[in-house]
N, C-alpha and C. Protein backbone atom coordinates (compact mmCIF):
# COMPACT_ATOMS: atom_id res chain seq x y z
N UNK A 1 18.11 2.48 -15.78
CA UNK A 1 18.47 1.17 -15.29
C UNK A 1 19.70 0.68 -16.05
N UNK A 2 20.62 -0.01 -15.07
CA UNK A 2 21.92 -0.62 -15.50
C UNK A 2 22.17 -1.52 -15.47
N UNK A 3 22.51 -3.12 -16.38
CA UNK A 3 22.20 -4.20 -16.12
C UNK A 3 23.90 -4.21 -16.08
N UNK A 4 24.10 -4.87 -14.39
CA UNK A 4 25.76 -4.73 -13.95
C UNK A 4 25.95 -6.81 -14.19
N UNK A 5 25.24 -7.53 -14.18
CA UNK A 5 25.13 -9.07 -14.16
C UNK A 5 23.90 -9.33 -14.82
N UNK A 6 24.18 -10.46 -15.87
CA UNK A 6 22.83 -11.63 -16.21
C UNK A 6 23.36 -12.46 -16.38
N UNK A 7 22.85 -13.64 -15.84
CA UNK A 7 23.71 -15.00 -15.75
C UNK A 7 22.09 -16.08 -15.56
N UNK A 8 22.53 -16.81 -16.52
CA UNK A 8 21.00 -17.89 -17.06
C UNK A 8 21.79 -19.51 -16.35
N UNK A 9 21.85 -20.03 -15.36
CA UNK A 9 21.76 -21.42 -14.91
C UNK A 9 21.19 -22.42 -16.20
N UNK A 10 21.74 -23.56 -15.75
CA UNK A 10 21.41 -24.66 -17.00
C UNK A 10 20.26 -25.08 -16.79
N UNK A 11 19.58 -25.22 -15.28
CA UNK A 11 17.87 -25.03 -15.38
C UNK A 11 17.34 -24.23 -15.95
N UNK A 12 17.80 -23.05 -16.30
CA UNK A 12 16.81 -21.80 -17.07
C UNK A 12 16.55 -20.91 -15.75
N UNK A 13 16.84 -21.57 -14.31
CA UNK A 13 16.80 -19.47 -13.43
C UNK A 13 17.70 -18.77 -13.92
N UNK A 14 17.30 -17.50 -13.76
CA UNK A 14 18.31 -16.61 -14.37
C UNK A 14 18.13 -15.58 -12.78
N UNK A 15 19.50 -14.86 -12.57
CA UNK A 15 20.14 -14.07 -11.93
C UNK A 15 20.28 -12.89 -12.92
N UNK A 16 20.22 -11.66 -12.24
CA UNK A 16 20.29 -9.96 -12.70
C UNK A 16 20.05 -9.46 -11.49
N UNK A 17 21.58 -8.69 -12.48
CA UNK A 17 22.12 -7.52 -10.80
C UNK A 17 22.00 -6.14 -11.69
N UNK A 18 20.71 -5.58 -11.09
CA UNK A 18 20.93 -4.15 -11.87
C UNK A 18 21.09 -2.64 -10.94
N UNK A 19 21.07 -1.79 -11.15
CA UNK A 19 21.44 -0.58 -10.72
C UNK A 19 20.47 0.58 -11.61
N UNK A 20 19.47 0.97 -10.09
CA UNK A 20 18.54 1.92 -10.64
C UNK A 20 18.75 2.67 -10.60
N UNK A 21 18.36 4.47 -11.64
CA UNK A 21 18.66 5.89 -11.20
C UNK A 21 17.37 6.08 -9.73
N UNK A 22 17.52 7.07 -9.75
CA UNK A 22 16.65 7.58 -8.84
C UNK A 22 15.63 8.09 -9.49
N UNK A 23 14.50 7.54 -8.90
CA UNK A 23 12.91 7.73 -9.25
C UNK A 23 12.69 6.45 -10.05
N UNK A 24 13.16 5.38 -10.51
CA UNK A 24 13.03 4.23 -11.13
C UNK A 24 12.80 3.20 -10.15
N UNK A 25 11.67 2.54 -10.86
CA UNK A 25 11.36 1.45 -10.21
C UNK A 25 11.26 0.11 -10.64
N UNK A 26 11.50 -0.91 -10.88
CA UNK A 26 11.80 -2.58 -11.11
C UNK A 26 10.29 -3.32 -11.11
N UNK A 27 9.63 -3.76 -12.02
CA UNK A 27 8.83 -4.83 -11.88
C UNK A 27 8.84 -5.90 -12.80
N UNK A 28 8.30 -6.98 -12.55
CA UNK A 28 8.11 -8.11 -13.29
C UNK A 28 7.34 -8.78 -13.49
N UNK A 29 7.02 -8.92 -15.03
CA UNK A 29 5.64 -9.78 -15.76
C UNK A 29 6.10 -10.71 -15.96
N UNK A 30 5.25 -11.49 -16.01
CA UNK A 30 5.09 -12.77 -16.98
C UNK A 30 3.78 -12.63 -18.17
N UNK A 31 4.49 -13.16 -19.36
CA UNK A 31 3.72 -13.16 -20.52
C UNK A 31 2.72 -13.60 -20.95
N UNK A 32 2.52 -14.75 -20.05
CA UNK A 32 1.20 -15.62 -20.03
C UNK A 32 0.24 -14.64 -18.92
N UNK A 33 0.37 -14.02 -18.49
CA UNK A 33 -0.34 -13.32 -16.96
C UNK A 33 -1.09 -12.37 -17.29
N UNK A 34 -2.16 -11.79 -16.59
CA UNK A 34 -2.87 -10.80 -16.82
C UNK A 34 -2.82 -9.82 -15.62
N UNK A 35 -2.88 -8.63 -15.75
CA UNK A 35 -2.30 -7.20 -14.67
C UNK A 35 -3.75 -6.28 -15.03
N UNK A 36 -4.20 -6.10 -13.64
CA UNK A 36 -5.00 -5.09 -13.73
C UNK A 36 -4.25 -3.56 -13.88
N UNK A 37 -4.26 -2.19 -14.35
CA UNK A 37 -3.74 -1.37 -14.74
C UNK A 37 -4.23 -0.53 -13.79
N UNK A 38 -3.28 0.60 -12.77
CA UNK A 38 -3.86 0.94 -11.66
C UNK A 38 -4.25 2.38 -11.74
N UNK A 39 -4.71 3.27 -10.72
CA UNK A 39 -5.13 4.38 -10.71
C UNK A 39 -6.42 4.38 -11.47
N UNK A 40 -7.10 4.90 -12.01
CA UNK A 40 -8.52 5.48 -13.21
C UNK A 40 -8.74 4.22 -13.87
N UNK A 41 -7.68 3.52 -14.48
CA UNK A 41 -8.15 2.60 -15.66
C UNK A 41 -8.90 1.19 -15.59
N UNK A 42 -8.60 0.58 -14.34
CA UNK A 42 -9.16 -0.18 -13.92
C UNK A 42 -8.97 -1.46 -14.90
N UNK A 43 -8.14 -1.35 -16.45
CA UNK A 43 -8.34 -2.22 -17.29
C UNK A 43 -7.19 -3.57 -16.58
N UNK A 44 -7.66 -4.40 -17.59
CA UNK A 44 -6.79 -5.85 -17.53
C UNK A 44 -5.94 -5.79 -18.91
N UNK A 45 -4.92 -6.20 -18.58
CA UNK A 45 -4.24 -6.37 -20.29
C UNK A 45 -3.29 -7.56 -20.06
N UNK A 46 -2.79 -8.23 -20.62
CA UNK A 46 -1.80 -9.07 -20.91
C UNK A 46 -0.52 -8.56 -20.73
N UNK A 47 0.13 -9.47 -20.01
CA UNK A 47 1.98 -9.45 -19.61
C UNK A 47 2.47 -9.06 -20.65
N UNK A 48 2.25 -9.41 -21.74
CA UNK A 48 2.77 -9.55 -23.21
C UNK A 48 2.82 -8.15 -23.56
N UNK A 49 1.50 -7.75 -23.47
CA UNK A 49 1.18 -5.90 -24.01
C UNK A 49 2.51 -5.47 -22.91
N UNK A 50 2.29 -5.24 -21.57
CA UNK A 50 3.27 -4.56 -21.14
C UNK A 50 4.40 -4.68 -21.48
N UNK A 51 4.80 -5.38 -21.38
CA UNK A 51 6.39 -6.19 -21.81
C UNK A 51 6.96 -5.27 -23.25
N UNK A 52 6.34 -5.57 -24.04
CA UNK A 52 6.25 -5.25 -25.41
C UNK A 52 6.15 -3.48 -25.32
N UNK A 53 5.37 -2.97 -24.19
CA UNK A 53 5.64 -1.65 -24.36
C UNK A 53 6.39 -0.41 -24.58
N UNK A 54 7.17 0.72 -25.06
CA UNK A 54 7.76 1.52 -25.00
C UNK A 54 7.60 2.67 -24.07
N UNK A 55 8.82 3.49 -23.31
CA UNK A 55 8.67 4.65 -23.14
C UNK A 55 8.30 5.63 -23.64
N UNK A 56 7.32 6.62 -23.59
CA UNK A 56 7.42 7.38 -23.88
C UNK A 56 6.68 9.01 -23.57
N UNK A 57 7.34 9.78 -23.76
CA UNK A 57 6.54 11.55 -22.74
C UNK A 57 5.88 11.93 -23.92
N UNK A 58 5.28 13.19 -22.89
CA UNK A 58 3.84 14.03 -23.63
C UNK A 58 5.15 15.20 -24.14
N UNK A 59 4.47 15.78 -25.40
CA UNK A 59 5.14 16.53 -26.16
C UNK A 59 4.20 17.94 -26.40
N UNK A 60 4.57 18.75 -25.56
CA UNK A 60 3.67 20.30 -25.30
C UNK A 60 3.65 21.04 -26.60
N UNK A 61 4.43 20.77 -27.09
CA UNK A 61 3.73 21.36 -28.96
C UNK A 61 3.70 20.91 -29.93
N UNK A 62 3.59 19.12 -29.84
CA UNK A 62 3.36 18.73 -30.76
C UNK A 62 1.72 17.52 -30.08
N UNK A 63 1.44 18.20 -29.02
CA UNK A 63 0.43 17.73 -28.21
C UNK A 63 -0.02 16.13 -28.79
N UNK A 64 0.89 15.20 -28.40
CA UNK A 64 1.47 13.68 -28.54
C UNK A 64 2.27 13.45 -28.08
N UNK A 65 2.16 12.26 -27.46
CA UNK A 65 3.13 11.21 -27.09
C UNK A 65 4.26 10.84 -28.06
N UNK A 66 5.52 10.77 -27.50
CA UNK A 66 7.28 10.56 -28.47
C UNK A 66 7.47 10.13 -27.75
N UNK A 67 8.14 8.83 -28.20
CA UNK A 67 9.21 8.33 -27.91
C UNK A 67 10.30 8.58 -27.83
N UNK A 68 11.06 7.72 -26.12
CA UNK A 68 12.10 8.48 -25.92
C UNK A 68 13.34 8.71 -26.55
């Protein structure tokens, strides 16, 4: 993801013009909010946890998760 515009209004909306690769997809939390987690997990977690989260892949010989 490529952030091409961010521009914050004196109300506080904010505008963002970004530019995705391919296979990327765009969503948006709010921090106060709660998100059920989909597929198997069925859990609830806080906007905040996601938000706050990092990327990161499975590592075939060091059998763990790295960051990207």
């Amino acid at each position: 993801m490529k952030v091409i515009k961010d521009f914050t209004r004196k109300d506080g909306i904010r505008t963002v013009t970004v530019q995705l690769a391919a296979g990327e997809k765009l969503m948006v939390f709010k921090e106060d909010s709660y998100y059920r987690l989909g597929g198997q997990l069925d859990d609830v977690v806080g906007g905040y946890c996601i938000i706050e989260g990092e990327r990161v892949v499975w590592c075939s010989i060091e059998q763990k998760w790295t960051d990207v």
